[in-house]
C-alpha atoms as a PDB file:
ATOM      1  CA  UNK A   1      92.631  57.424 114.415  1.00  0.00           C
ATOM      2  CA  UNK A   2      95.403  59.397 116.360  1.00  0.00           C
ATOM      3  CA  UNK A   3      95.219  62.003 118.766  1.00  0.00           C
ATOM      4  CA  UNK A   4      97.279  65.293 119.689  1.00  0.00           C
ATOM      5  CA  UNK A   5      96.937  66.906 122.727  1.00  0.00           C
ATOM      6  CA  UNK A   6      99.022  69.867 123.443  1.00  0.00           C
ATOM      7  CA  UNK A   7     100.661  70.206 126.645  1.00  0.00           C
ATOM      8  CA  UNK A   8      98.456  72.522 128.969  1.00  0.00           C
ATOM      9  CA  UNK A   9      95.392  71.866 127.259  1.00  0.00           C
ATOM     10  CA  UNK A  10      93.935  68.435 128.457  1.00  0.00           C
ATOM     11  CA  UNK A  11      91.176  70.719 130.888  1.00  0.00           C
ATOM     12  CA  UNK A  12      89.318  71.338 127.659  1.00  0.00           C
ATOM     13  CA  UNK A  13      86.839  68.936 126.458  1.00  0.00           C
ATOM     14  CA  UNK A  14      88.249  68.752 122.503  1.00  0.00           C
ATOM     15  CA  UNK A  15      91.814  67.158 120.761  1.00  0.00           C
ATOM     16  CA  UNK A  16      94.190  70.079 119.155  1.00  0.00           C
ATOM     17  CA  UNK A  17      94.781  67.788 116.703  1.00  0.00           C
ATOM     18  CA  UNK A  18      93.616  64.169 114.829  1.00  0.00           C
ATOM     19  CA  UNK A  19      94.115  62.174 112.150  1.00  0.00           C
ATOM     20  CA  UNK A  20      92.010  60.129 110.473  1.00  0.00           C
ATOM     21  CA  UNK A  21      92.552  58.256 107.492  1.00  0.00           C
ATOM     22  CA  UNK A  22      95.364  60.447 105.077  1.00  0.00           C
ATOM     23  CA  UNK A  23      93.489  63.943 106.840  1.00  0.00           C
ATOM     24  CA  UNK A  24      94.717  65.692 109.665  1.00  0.00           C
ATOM     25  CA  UNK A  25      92.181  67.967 111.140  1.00  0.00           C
ATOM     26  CA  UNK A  26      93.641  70.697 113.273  1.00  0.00           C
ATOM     27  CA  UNK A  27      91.242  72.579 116.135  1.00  0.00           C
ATOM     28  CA  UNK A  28      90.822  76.455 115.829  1.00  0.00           C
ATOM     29  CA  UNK A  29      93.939  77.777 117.301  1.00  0.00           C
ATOM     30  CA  UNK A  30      94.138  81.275 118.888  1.00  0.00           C
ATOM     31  CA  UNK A  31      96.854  82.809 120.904  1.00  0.00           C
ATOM     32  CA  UNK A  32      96.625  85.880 123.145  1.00  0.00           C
ATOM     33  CA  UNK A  33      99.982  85.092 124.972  1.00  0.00           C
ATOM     34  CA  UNK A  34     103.162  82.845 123.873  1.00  0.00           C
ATOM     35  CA  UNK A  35     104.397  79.790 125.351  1.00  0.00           C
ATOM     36  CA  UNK A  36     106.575  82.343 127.744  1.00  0.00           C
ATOM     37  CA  UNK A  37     103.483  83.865 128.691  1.00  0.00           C
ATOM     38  CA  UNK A  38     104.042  86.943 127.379  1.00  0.00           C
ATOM     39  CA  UNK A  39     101.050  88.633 125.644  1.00  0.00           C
ATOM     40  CA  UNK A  40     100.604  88.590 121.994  1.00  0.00           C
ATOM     41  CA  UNK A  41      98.404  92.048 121.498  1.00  0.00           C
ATOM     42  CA  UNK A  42      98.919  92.670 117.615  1.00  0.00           C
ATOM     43  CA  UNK A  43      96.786  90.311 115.078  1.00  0.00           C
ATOM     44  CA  UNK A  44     100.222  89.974 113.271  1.00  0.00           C
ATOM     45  CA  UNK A  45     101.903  88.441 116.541  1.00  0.00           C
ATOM     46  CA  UNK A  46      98.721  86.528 117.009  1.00  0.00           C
ATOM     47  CA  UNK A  47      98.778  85.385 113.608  1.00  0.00           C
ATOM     48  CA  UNK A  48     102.338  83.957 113.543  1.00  0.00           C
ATOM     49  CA  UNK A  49     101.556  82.219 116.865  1.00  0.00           C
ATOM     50  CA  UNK A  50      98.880  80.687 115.451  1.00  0.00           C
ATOM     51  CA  UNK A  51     101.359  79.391 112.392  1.00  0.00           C
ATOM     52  CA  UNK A  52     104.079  77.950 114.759  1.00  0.00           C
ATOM     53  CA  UNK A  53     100.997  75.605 116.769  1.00  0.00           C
ATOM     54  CA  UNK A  54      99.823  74.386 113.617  1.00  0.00           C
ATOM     55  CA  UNK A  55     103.443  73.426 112.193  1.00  0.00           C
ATOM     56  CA  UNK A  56     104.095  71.704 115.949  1.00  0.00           C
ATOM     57  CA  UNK A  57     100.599  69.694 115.867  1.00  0.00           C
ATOM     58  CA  UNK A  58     101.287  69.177 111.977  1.00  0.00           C
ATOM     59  CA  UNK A  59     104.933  67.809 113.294  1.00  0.00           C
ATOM     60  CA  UNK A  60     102.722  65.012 115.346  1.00  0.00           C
ATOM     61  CA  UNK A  61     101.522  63.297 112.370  1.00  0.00           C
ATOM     62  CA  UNK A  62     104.961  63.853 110.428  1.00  0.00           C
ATOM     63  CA  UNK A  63     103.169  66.603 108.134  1.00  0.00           C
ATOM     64  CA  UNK A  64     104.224  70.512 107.784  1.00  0.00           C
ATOM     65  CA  UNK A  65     102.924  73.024 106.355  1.00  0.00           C
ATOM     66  CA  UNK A  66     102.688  72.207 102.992  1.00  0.00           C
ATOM     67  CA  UNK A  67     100.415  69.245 103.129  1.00  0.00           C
ATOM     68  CA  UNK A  68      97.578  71.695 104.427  1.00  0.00           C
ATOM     69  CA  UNK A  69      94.492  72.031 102.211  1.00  0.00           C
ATOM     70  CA  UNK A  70      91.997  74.297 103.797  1.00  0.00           C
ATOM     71  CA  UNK A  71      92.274  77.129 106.636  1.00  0.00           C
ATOM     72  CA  UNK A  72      89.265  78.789 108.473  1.00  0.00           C
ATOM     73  CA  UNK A  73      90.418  82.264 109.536  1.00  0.00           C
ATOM     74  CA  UNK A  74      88.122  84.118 112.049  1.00  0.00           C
ATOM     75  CA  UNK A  75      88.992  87.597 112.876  1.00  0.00           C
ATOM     76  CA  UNK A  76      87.030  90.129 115.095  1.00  0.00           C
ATOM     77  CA  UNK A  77      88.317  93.336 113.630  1.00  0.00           C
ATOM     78  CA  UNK A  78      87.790  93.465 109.671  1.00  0.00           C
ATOM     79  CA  UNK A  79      90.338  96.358 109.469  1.00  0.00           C
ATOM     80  CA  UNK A  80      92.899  94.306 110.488  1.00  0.00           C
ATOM     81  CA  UNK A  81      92.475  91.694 107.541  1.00  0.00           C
ATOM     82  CA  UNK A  82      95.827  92.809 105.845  1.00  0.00           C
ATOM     83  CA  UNK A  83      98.104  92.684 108.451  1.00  0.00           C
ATOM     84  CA  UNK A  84      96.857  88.918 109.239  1.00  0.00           C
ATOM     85  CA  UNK A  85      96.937  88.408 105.492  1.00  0.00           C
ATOM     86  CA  UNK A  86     100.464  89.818 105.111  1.00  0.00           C
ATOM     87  CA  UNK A  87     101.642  87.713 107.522  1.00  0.00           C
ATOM     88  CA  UNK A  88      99.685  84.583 106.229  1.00  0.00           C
ATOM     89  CA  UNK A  89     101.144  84.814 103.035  1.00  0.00           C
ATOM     90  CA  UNK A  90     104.646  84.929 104.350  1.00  0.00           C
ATOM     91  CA  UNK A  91     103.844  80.527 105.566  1.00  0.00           C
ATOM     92  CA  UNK A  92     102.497  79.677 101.807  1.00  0.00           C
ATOM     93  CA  UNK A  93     103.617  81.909  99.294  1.00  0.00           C
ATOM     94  CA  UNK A  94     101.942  80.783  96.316  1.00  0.00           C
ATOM     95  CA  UNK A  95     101.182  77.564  97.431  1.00  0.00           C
ATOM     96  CA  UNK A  96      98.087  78.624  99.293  1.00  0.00           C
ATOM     97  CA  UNK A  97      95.053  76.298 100.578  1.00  0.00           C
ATOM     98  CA  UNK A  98      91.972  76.847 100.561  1.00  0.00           C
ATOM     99  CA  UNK A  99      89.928  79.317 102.918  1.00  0.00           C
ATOM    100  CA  UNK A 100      87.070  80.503 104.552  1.00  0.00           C
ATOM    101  CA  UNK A 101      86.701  83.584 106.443  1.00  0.00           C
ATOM    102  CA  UNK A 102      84.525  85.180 108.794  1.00  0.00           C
ATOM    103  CA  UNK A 103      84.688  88.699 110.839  1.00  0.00           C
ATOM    104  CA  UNK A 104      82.935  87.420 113.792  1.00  0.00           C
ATOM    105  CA  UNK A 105      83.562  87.744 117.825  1.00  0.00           C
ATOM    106  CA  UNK A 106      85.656  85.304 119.168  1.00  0.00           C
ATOM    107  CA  UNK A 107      85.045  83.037 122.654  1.00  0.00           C
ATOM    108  CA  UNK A 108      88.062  84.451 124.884  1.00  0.00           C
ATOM    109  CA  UNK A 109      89.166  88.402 125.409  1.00  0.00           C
ATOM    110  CA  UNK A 110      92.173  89.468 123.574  1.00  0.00           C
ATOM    111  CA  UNK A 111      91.647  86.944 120.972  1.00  0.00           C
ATOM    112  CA  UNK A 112      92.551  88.987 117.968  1.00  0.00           C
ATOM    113  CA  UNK A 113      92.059  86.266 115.258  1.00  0.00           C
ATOM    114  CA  UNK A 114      91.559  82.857 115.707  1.00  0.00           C
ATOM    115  CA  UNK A 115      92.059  79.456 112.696  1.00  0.00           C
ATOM    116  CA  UNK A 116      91.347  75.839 112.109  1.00  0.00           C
ATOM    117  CA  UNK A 117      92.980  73.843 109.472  1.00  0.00           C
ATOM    118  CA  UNK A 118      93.057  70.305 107.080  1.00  0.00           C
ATOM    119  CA  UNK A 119      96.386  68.480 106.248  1.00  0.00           C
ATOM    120  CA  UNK A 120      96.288  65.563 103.732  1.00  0.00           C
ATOM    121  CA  UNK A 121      99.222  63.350 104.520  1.00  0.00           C
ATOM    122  CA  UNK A 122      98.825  59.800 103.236  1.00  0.00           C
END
């Protein structure tokens, strides 16, 4: 197996990404701020955040994108499921994994939305 750590987050007790075998398994990404520290405060900006960390942890393993198969999405505010799905859409087009969803609370404040995902890259 190989492991990802991004930079900044080797306090917590869990790998932001691994592959094993031809599956990548990415761990649920949220972002309330961006890598400038600036805060992220709309589900969309959260949303795209969360898109650019999976296609740099994807980039680890020499995958993108389009070799994911299945996205958890967890969102705390049902209302704002179209504006994270709009912007969603805008990474796959029609070429869209697999999902489950939940509108559940999420473990940090001003987490807006919050995903996981599976890449198959043999």
């Amino acid at each position: 197996m190989k492991y990802y750590t991004k930079p900044g987050m080797e306090k917590y007790p869990f790998s932001s990404a691994v592959k094993a075998g031809d599956y990548i398994y990415i761990s649920g990404t949220a972002a309330a701020q961006d890598e400038e520290g600036k805060p992220l405060t709309t589900v969309e900006a959260q949303t795209h955040e969360i898109m650019k960390q999976f296609k740099y942890a994807l980039a680890q393993f020499d995958a993108t994108l389009d070799d994911v198969v299945k996205i958890s999405v967890y969102i705390e505010d049902q209302s704002e499921w179209p504006k994270m799905n709009a912007v969603y859409r805008s990474y796959f087009g029609d070429k869209l994994p697999a999902r489950v969803a939940a509108v559940t609370g999420l473990v940090m404040k001003g987490f807006l939305v919050e995903m996981d995902c599976i890449a198959y890259k043999p």
